[in-house]
C-alpha atoms as a PDB file:
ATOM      1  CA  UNK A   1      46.940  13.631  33.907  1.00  0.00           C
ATOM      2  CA  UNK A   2      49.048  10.506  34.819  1.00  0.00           C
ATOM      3  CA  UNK A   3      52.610  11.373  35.534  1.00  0.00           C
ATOM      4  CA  UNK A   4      55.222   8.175  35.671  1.00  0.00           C
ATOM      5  CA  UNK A   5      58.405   8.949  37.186  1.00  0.00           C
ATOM      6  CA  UNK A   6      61.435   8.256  35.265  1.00  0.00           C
ATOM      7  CA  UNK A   7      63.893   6.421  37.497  1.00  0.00           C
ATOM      8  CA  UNK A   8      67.221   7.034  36.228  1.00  0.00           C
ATOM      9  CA  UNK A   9      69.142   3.917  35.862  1.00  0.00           C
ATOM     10  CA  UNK A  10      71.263   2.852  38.922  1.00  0.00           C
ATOM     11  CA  UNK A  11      74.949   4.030  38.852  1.00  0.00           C
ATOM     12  CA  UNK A  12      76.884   1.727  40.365  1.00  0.00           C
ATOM     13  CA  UNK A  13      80.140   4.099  40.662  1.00  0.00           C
ATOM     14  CA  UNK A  14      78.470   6.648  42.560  1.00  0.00           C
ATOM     15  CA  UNK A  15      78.669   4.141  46.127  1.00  0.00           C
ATOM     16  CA  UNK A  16      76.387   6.471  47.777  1.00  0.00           C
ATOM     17  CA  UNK A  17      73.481   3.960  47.845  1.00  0.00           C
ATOM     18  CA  UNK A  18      71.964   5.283  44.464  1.00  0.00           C
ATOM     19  CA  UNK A  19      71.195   1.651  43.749  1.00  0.00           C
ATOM     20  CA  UNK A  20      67.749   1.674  43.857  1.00  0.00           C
ATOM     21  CA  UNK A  21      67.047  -2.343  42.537  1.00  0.00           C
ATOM     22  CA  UNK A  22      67.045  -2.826  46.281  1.00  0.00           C
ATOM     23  CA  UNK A  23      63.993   0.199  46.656  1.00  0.00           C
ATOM     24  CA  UNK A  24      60.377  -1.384  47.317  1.00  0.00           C
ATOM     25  CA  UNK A  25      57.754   0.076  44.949  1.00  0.00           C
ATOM     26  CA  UNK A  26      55.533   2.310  46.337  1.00  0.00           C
ATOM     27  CA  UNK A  27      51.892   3.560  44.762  1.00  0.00           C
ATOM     28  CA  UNK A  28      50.768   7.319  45.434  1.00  0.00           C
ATOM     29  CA  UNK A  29      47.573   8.517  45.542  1.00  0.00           C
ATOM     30  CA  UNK A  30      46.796  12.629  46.026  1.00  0.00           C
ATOM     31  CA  UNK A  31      43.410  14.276  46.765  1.00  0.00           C
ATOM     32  CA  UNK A  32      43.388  17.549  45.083  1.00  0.00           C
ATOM     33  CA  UNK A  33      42.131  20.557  45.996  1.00  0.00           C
ATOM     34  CA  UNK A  34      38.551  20.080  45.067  1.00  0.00           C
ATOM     35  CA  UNK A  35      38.343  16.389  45.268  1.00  0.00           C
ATOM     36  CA  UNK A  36      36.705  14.352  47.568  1.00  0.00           C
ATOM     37  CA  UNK A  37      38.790  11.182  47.007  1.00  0.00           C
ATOM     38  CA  UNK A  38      42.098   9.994  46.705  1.00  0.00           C
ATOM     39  CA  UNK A  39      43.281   9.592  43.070  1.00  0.00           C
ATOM     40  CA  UNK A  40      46.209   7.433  42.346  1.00  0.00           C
ATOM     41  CA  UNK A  41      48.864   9.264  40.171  1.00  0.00           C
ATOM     42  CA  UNK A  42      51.914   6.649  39.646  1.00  0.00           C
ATOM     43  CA  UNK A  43      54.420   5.025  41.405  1.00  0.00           C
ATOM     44  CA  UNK A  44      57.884   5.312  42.728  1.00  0.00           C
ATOM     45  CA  UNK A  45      60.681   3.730  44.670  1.00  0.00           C
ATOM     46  CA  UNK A  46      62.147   4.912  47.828  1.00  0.00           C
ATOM     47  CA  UNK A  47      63.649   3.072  50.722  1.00  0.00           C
ATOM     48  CA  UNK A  48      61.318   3.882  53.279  1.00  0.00           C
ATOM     49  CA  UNK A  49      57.744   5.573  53.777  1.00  0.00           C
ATOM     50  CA  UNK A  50      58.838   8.936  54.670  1.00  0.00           C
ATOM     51  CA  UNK A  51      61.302   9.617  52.055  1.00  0.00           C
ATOM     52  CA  UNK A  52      58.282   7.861  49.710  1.00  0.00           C
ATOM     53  CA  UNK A  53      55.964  10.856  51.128  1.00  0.00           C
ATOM     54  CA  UNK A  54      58.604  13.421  50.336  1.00  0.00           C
ATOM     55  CA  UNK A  55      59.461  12.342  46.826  1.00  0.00           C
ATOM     56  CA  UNK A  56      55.825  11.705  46.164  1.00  0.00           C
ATOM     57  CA  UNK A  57      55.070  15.586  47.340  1.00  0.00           C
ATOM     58  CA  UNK A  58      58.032  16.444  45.231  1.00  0.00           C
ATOM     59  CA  UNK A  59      57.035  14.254  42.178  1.00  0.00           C
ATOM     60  CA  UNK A  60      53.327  14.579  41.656  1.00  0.00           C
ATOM     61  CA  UNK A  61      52.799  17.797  43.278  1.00  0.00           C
ATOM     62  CA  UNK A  62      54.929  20.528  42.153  1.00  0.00           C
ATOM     63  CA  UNK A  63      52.251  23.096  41.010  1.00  0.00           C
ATOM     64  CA  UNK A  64      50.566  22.642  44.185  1.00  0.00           C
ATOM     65  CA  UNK A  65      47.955  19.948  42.688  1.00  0.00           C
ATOM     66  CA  UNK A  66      46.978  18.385  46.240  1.00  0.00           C
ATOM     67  CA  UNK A  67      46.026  18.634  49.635  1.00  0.00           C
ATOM     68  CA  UNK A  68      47.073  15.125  51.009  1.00  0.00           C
ATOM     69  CA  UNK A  69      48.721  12.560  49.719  1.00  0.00           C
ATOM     70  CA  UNK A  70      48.971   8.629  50.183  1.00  0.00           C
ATOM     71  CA  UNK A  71      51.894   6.319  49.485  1.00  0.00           C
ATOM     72  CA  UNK A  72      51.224   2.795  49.861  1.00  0.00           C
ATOM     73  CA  UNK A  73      53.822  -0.184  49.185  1.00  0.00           C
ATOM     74  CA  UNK A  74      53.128  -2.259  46.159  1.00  0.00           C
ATOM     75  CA  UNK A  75      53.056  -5.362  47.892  1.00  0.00           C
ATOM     76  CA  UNK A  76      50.401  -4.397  49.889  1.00  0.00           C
ATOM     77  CA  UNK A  77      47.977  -4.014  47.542  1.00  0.00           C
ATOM     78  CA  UNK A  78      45.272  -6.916  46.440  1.00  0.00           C
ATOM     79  CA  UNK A  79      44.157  -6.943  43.039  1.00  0.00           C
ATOM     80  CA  UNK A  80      41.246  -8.764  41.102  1.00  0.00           C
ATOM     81  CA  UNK A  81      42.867 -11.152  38.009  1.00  0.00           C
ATOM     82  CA  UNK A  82      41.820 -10.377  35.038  1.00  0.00           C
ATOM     83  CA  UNK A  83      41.191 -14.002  33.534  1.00  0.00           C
ATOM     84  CA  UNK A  84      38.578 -14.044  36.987  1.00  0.00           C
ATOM     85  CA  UNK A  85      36.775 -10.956  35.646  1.00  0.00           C
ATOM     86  CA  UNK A  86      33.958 -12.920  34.459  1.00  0.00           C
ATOM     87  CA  UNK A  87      32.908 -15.462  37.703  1.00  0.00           C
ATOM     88  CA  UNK A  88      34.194 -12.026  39.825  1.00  0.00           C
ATOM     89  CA  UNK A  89      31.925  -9.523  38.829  1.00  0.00           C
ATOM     90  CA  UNK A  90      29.198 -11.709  37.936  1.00  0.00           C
ATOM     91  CA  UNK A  91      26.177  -9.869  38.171  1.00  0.00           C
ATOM     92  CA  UNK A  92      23.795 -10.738  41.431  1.00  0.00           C
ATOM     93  CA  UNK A  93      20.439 -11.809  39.277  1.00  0.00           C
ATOM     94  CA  UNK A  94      20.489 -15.566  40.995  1.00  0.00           C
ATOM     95  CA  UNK A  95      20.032 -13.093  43.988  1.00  0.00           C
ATOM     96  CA  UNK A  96      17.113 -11.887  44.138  1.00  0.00           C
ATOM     97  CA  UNK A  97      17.286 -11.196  48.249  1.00  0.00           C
ATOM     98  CA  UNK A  98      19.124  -8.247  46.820  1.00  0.00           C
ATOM     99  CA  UNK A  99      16.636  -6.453  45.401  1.00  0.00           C
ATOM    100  CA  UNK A 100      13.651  -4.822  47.273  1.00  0.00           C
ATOM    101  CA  UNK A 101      11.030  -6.624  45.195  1.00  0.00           C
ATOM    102  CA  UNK A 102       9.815  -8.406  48.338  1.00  0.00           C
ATOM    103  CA  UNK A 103       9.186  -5.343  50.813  1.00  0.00           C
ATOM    104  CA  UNK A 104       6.144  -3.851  51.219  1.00  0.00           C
ATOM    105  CA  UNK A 105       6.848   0.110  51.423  1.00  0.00           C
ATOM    106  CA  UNK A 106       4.438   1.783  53.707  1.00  0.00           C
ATOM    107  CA  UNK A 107       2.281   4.718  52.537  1.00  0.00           C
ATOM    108  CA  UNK A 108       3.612   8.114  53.124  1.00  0.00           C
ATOM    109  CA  UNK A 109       7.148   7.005  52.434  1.00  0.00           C
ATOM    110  CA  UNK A 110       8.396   8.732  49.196  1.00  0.00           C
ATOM    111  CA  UNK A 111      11.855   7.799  48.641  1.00  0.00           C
ATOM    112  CA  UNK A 112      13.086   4.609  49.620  1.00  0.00           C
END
């Protein structure tokens, strides 16, 4: 289940740096228990990676979910458009170098 943090809005009066508009973004992915792989599970701001870790742990991982968690900045990440989706993830038949139709497979080999 996908859990978005709600980010209360910024309170100006407080002037104890609860402004977050200044916060970078930050993505979080957690591996539970019986996974293999990392699974991202939302997003959050924080000012820095460590406190990003800790809210992240706090956040997304209360009932003891995960065993490790990532948190990566927002800005880091590289994404696919999806107007290119077409000339992207065109499929390889022009290609044929990529599949083994011109190998000979030598007897006694079974699974190849």
């Amino acid at each position: 289940m996908t859990q978005t943090p709600q980010n209360p809005a910024p309170n100006p009066a407080a002037g104890n740096g609860s402004d977050r508009r200044g916060w970078p973004l930050w993505e979080v992915f957690v591996r539970a228990r019986r996974g293999l792989a990392h699974q991202h599970v939302g997003s959050l701001h924080a000012p820095d990676a460590a406190l990003a870790l800790q809210n992240a742990r706090d956040i997304y991982t209360r009932r003891s979910e995960g065993v490790s968690i990532w948190v990566v900045p927002s800005s880091a990440i590289v994404a696919s458009s999806p107007q290119e989706k077409d000339s992207f993830f065109d499929p390889a038949l022009d290609k044929a170098y990529r599949h083994p139709t011109f190998y000979d497979i030598p007897e006694g080999v079974e699974h190849l």
